[in-house]
Protein backbone atom coordinates (compact mmCIF):
# COMPACT_ATOMS: atom_id res chain seq x y z
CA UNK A 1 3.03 7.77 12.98
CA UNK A 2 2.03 6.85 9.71
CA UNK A 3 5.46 7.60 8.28
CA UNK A 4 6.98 5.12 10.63
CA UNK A 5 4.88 2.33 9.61
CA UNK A 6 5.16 3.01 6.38
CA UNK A 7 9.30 3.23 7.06
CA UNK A 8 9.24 -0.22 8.84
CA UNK A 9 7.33 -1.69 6.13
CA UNK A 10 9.81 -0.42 3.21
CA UNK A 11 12.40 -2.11 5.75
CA UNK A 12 10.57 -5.26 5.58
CA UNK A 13 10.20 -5.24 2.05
CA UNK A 14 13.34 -4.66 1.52
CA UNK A 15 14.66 -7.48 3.70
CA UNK A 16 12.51 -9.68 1.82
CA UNK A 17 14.21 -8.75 -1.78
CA UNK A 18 16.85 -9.59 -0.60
CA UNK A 19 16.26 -12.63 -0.04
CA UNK A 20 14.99 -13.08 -2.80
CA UNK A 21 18.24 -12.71 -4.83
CA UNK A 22 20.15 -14.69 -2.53
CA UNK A 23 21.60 -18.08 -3.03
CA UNK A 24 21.19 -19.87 0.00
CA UNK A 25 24.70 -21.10 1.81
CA UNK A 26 22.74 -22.79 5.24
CA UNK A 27 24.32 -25.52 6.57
CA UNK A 28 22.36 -29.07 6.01
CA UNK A 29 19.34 -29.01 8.23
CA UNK A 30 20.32 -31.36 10.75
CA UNK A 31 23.04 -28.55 11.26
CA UNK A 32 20.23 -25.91 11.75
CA UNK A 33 17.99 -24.71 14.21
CA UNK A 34 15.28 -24.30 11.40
CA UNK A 35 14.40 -27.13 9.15
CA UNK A 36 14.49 -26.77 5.20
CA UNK A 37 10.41 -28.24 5.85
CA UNK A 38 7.54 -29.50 7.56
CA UNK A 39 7.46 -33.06 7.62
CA UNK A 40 4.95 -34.19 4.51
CA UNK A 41 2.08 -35.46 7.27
CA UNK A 42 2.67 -32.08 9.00
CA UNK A 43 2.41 -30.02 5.55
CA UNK A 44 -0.92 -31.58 4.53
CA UNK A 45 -2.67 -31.20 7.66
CA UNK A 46 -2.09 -27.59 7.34
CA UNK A 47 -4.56 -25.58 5.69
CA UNK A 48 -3.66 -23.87 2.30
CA UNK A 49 -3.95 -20.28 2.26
CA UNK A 50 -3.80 -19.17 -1.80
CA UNK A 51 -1.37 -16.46 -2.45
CA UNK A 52 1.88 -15.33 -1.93
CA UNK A 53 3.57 -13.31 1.13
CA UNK A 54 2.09 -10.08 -0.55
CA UNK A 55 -1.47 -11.58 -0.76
CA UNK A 56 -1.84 -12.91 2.38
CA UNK A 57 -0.12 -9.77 4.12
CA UNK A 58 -2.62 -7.03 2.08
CA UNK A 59 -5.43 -9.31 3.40
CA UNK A 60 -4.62 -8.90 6.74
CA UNK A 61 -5.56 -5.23 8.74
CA UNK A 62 -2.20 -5.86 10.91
CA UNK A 63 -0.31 -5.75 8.14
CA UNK A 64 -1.05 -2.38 6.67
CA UNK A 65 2.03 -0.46 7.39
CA UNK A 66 4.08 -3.60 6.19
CA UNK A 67 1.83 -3.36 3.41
CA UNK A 68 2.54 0.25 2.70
CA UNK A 69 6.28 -0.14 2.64
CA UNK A 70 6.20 -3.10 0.64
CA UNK A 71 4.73 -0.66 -2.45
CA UNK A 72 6.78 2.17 -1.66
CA UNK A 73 9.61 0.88 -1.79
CA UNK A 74 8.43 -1.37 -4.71
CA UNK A 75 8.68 -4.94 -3.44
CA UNK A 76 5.95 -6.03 -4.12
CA UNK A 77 7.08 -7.96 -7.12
CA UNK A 78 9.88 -9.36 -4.91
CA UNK A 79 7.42 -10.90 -2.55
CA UNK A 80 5.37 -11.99 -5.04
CA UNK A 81 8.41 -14.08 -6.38
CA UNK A 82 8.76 -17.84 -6.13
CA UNK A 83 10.99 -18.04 -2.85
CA UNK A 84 10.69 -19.75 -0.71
CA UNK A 85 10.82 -17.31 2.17
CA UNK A 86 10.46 -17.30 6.01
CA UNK A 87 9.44 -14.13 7.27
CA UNK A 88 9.63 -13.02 10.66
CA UNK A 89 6.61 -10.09 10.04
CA UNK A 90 6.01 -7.54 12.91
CA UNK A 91 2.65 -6.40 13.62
CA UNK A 92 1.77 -2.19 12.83
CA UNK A 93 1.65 -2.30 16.71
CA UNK A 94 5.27 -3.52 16.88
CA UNK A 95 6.48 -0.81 14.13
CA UNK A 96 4.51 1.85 16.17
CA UNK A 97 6.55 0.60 19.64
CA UNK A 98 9.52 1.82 18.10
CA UNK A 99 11.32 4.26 19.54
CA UNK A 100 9.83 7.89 18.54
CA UNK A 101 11.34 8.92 14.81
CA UNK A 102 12.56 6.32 14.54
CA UNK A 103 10.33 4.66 11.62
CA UNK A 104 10.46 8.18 10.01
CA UNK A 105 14.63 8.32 10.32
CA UNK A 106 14.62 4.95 8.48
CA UNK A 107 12.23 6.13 5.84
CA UNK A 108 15.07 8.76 4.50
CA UNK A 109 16.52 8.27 1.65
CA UNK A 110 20.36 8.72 3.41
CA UNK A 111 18.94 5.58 5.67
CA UNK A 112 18.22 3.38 3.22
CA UNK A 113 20.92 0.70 3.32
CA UNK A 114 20.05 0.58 6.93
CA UNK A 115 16.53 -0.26 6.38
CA UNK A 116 17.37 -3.03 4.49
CA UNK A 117 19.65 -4.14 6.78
CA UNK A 118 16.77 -4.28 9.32
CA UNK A 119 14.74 -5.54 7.31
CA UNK A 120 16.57 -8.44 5.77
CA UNK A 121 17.28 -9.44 9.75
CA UNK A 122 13.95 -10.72 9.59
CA UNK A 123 14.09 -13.32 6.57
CA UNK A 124 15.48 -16.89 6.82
CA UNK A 125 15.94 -18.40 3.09
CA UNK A 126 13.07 -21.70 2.68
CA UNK A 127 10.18 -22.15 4.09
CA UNK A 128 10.39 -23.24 8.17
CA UNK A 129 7.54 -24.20 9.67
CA UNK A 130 7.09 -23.35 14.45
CA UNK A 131 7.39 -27.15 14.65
CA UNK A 132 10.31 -27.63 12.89
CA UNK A 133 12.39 -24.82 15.08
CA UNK A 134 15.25 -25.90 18.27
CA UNK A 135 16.45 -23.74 19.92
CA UNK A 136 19.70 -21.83 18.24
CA UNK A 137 21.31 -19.27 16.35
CA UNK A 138 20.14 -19.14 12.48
CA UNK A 139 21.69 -17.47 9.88
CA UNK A 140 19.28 -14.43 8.34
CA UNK A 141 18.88 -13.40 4.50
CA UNK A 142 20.89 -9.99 6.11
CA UNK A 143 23.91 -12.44 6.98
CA UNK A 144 24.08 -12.07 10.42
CA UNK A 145 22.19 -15.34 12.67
CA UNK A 146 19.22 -14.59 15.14
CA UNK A 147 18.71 -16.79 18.28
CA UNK A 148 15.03 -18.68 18.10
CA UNK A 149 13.80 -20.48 21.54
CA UNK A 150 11.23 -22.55 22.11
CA UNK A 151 11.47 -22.14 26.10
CA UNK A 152 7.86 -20.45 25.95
CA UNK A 153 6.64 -20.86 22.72
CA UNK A 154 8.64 -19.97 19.90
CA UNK A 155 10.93 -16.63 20.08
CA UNK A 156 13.61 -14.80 17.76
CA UNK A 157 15.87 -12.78 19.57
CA UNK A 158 13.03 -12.44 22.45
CA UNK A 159 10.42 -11.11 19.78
CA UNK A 160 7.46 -13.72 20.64
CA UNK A 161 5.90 -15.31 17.81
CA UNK A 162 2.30 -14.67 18.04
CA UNK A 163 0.69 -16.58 15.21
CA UNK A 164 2.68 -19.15 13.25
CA UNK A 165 2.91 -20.97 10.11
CA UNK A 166 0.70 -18.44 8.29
CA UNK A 167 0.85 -19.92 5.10
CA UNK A 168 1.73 -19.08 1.11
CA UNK A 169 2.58 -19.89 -1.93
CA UNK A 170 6.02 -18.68 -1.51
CA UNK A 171 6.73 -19.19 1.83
CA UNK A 172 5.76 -19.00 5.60
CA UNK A 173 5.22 -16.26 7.97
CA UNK A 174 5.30 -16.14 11.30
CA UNK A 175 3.89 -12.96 13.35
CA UNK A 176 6.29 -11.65 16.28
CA UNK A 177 4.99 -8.62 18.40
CA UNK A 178 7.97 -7.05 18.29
CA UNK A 179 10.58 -5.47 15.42
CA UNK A 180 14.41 -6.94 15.70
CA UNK A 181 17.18 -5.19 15.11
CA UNK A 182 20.43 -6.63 13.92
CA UNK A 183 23.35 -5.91 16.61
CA UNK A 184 25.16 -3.43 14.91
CA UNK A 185 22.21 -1.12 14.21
CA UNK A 186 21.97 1.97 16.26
CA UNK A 187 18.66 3.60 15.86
CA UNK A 188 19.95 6.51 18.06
CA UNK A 189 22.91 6.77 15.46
CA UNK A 190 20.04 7.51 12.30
């Protein structure tokens, strides 16, 4: 069980370099579902949490197997980076809902391109805050878009956000209960 978490974070870490060494290509924001940012009223009323993605993430119990991965696979520095990012973070209960072996599958060495792949499905380049999200497809740091909603509160690709707007120096995460996988993953193929 451990493993997994530990695989989903690497995934997530991952996902998150690269989109760090991305240049963004997104359409004007008007174009977008997601906003390049909050409104400046909106921004200041928000309270600022000091750190970056890393920071606030090791502070925070739920994030532990995102945590873990992060360091193994040695993103840290990555996340630590200037950004700005938009990260769609699952909680260590939505890792462990995986399907069983999965996690550990993705952890291999052979699966590594594919836990990238995961995990750069759940990065949008700059910083987008729940209020600034219609509903639509967005493009993701991994290339291909994900579908956000704001039917019943806001959703990517059905994953419910659970707490939003969780603020850093670098960027914006949102916490969805659930992990996302990009269309042409298999996890019964690892």
């Amino acid at each position: 069980m451990k493993r997994t978490i530990a695989a989903v974070a690497v995934a997530a870490g991952l996902l998150l370099t690269a989109c760090s060494s991305t240049t963004s290509t997104e359409p004007a924001a008007e174009a977008s579902p997601m906003a390049a940012s909050a409104p400046a009223s909106a921004a200041a009323s928000m309270p600022a949490t000091p750190g970056t993605i890393v920071d606030i993430a090791s502070a925070g119990a739920d994030f532990s197997t995102l945590v873990a991965a992060l360091s193994a696979a040695g993103l840290v520095e990555t996340l630590q980076g200037p950004g700005p990012f938009t990260v769609f973070a699952p909680t260590n209960e939505a890792f462990a809902a995986l399907p069983a072996g999965v996690l550990d599958k993705l952890l291999l060495p052979e699966n590594k391109d594919t836990l990238a792949k995961i995990l750069t499905y759940h990065v949008v380049p700059g910083q987008v805050l729940a209020a600034d999200v219609t509903d639509g497809d967005v493009a993701t740091v991994e290339g291909q878009t994900v579908t956000l909603s704001t039917a019943d509160g806001v959703t990517v690709n059905g994953a419910k956000v659970i707490t939003a707007d969780v603020m850093g120096s670098n960027g914006v995460i949102h916490v969805i209960d659930a992990v996302i996988l990009p269309p042409d993953v298999d996890p019964a193929a690892l």
